[in-house]
C-alpha atoms as a PDB file:
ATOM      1  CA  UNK A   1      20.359 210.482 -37.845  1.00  0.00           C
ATOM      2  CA  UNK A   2      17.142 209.520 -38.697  1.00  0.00           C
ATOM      3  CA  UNK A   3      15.282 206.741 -38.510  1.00  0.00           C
ATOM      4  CA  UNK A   4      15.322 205.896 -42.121  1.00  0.00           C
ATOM      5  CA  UNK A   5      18.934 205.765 -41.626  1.00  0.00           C
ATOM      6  CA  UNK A   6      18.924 203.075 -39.138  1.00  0.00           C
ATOM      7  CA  UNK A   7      18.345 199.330 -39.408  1.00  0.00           C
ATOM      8  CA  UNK A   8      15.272 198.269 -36.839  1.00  0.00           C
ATOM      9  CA  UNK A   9      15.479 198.909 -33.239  1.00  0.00           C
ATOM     10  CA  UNK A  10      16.446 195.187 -32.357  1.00  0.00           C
ATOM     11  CA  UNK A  11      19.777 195.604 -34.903  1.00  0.00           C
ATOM     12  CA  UNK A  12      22.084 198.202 -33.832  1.00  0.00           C
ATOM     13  CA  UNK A  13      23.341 200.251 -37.263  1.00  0.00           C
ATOM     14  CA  UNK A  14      26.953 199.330 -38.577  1.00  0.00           C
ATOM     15  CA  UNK A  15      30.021 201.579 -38.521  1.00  0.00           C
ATOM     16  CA  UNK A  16      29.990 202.272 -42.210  1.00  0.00           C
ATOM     17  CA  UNK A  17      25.971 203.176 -41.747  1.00  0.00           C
ATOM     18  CA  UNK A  18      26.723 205.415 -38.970  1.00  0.00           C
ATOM     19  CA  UNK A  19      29.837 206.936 -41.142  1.00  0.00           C
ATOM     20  CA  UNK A  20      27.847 207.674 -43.936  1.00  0.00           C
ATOM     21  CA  UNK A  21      25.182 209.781 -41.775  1.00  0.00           C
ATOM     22  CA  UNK A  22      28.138 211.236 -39.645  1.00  0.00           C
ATOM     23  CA  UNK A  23      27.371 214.696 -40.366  1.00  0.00           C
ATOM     24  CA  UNK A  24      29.152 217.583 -41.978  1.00  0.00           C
ATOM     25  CA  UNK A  25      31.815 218.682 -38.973  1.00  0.00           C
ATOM     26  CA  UNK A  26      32.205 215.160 -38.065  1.00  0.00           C
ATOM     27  CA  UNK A  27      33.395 214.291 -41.874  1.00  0.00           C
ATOM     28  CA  UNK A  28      35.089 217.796 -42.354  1.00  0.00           C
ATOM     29  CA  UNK A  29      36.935 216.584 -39.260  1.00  0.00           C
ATOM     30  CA  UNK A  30      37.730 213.096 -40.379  1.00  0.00           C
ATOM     31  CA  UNK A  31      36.263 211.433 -37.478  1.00  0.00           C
ATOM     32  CA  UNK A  32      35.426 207.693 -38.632  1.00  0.00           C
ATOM     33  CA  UNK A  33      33.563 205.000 -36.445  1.00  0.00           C
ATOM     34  CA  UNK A  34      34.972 202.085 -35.906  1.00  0.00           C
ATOM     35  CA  UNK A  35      33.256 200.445 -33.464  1.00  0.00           C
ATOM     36  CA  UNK A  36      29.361 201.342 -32.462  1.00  0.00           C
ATOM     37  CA  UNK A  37      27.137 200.000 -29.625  1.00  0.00           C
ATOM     38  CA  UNK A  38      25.202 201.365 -26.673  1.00  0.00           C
ATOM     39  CA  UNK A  39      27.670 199.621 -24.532  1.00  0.00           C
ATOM     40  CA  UNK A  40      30.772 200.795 -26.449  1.00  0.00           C
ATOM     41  CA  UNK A  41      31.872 203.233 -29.166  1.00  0.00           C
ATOM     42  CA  UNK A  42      35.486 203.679 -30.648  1.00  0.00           C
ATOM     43  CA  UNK A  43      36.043 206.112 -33.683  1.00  0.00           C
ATOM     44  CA  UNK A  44      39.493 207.606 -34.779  1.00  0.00           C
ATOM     45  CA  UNK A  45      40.541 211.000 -35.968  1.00  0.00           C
ATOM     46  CA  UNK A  46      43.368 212.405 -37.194  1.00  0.00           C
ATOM     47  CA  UNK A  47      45.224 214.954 -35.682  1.00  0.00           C
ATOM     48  CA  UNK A  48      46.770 216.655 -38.643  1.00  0.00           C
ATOM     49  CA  UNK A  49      44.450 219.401 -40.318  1.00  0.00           C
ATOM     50  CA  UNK A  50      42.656 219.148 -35.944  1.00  0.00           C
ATOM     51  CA  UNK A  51      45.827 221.253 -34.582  1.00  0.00           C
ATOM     52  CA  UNK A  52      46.035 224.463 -33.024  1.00  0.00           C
ATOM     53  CA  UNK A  53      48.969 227.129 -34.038  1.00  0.00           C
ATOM     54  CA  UNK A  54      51.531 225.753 -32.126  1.00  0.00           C
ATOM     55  CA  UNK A  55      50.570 222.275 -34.324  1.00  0.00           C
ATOM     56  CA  UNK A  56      49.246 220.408 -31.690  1.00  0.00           C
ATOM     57  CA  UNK A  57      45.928 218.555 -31.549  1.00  0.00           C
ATOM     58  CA  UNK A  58      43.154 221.823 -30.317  1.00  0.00           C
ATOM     59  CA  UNK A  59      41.440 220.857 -27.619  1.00  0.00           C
ATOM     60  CA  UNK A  60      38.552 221.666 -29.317  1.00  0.00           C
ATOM     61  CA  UNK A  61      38.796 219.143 -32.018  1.00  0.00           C
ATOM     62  CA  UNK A  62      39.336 216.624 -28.885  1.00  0.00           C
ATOM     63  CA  UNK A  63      35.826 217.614 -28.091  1.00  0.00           C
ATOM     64  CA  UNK A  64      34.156 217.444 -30.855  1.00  0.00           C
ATOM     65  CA  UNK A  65      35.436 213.540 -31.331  1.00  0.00           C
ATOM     66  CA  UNK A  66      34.082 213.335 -27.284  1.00  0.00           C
ATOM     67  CA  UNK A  67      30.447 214.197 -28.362  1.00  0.00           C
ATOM     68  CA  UNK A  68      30.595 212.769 -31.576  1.00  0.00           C
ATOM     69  CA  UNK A  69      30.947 209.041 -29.752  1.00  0.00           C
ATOM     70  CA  UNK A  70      28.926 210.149 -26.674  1.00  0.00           C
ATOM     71  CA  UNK A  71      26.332 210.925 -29.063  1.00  0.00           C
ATOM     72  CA  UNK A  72      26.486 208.411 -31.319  1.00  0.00           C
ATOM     73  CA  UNK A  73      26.022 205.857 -28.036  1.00  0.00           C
ATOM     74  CA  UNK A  74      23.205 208.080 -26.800  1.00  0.00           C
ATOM     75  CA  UNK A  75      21.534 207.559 -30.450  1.00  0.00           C
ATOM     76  CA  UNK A  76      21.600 204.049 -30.046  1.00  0.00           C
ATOM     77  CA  UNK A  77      20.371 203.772 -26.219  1.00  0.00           C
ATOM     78  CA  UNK A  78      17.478 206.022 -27.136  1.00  0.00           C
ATOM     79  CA  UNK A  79      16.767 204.335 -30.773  1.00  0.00           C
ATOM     80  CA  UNK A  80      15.768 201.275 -28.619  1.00  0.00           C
ATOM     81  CA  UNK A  81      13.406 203.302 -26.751  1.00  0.00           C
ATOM     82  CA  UNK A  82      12.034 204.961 -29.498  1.00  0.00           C
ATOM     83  CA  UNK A  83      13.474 207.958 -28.701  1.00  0.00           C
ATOM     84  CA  UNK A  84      15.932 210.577 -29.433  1.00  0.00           C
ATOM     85  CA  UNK A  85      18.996 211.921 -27.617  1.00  0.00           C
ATOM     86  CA  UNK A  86      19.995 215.934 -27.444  1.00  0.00           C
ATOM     87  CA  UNK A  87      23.422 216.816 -26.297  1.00  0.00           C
ATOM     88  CA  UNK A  88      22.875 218.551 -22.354  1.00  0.00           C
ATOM     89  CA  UNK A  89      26.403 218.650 -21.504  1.00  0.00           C
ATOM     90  CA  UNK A  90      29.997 218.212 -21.861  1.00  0.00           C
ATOM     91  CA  UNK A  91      33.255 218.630 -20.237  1.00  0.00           C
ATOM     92  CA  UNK A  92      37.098 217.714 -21.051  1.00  0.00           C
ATOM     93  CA  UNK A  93      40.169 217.432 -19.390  1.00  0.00           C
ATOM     94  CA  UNK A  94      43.082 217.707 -21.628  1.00  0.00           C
ATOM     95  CA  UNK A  95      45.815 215.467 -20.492  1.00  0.00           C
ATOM     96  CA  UNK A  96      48.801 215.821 -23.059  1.00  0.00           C
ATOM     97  CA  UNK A  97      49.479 216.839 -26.640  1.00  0.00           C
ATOM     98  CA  UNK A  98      49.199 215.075 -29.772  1.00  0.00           C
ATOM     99  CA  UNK A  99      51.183 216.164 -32.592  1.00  0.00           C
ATOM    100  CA  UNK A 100      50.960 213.282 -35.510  1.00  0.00           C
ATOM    101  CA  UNK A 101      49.270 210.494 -36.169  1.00  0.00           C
ATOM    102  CA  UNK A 102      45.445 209.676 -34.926  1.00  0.00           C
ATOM    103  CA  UNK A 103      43.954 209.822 -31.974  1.00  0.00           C
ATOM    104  CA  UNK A 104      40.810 207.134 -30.691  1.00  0.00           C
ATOM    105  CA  UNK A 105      38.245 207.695 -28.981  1.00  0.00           C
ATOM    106  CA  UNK A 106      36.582 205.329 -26.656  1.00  0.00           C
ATOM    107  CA  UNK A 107      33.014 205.738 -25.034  1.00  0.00           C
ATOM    108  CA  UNK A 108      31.565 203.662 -22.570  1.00  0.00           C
ATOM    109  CA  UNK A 109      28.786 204.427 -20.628  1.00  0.00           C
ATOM    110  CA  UNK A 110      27.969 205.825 -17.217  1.00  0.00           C
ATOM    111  CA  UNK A 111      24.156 205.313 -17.057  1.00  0.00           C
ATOM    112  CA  UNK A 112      21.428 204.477 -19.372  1.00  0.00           C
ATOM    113  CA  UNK A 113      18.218 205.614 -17.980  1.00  0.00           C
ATOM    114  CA  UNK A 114      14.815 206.098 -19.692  1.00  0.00           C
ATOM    115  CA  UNK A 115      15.276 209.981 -19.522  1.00  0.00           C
ATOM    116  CA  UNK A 116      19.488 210.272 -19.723  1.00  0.00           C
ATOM    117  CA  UNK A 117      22.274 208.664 -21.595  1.00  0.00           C
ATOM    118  CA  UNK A 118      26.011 209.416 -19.821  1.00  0.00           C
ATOM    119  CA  UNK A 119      29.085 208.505 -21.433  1.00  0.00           C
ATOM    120  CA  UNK A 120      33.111 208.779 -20.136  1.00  0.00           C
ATOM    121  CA  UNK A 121      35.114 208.967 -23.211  1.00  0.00           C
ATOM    122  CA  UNK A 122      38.571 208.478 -23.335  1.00  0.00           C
ATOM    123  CA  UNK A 123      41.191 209.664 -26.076  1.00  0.00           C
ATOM    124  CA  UNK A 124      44.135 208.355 -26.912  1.00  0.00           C
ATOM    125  CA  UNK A 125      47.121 208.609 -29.036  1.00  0.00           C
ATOM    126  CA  UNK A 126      48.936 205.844 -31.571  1.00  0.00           C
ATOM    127  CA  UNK A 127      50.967 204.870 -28.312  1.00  0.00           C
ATOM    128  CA  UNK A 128      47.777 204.841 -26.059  1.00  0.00           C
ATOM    129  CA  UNK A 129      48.639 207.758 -24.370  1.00  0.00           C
ATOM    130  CA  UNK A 130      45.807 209.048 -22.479  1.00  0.00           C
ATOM    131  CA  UNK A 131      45.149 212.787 -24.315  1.00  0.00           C
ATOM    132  CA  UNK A 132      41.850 213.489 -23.147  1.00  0.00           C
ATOM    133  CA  UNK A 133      38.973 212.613 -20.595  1.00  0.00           C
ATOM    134  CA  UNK A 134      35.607 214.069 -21.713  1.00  0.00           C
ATOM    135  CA  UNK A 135      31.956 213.164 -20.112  1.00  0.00           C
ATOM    136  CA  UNK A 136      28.671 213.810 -22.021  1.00  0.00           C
ATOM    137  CA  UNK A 137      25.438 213.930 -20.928  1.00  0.00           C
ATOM    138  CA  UNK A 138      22.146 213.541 -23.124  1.00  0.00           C
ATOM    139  CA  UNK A 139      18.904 213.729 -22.508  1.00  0.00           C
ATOM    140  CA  UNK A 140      16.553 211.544 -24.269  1.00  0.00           C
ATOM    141  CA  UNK A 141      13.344 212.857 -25.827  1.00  0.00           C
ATOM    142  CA  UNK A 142      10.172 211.252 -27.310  1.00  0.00           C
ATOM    143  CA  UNK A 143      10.650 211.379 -31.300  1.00  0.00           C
ATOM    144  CA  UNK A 144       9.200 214.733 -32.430  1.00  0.00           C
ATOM    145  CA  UNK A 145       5.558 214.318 -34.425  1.00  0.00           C
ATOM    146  CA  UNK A 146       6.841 212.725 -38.166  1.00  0.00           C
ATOM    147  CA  UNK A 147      10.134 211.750 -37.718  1.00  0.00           C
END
């Protein structure tokens, strides 16, 4: 995401703004935002063509939806610092499977500092099963010289 992409720091960017600068694993994946704000980030993804061999959702693909919305919510924190956010950690715990349908995302944050952004996402299936509990940790960085 760059700056050009993004409306002006006081105007958080729109779902289909943020969907259309996704990136390539996040669209190969099908992830789609619904929902974007520092405060609060929801996307969905769905779990067939995200399965492992036994067809179930990979844990894997669970993770990359966790960073995607952690990061996405970092992004915006740091945007209204004028800064940028770069992924320092992440961890899962996988819950229970998913074998059809989507599965949603929801990240809400842990701490918004001037230096770190922490989000606790939560995944869940059509019936709002609990699949997965992920936490991601960014650091935020001053914008590199031209961006």
């Amino acid at each position: 995401m760059t700056d050009a992409t993004l409306p002006a720091r006081s105007q958080p960017p729109t779902p289909d703004q943020l969907n259309s600068v996704r990136g390539a694993l996040p669209e190969r994946m099908g992830i789609e935002v619904l929902e974007a704000a520092a405060d609060r980030i929801v996307a969905r993804m769905p779990v067939e063509g995200n399965t492992q061999p036994y067809g179930i959702l990979h844990g894997g693909a669970s993770v990359v939806l966790a960073e995607t919305v952690g990061s996405i919510g970092s992004a915006l924190h740091a945007h209204t610092l004028g800064k940028i956010a770069v992924g320092l950690d992440i961890n899962a715990t996988h819950h229970r499977a998913a074998r059809t349908g989507w599965v949603t995302a929801t990240a809400v944050p842990v701490t918004l500092g001037g230096s770190v952004a922490c989000y606790e996402v939560t995944i869940s299936d059509d019936e709002g099963r609990r699949v997965c509990t992920s936490r991601i940790t960014c650091i935020l960085r001053d914008l590199p010289p031209g961006a």
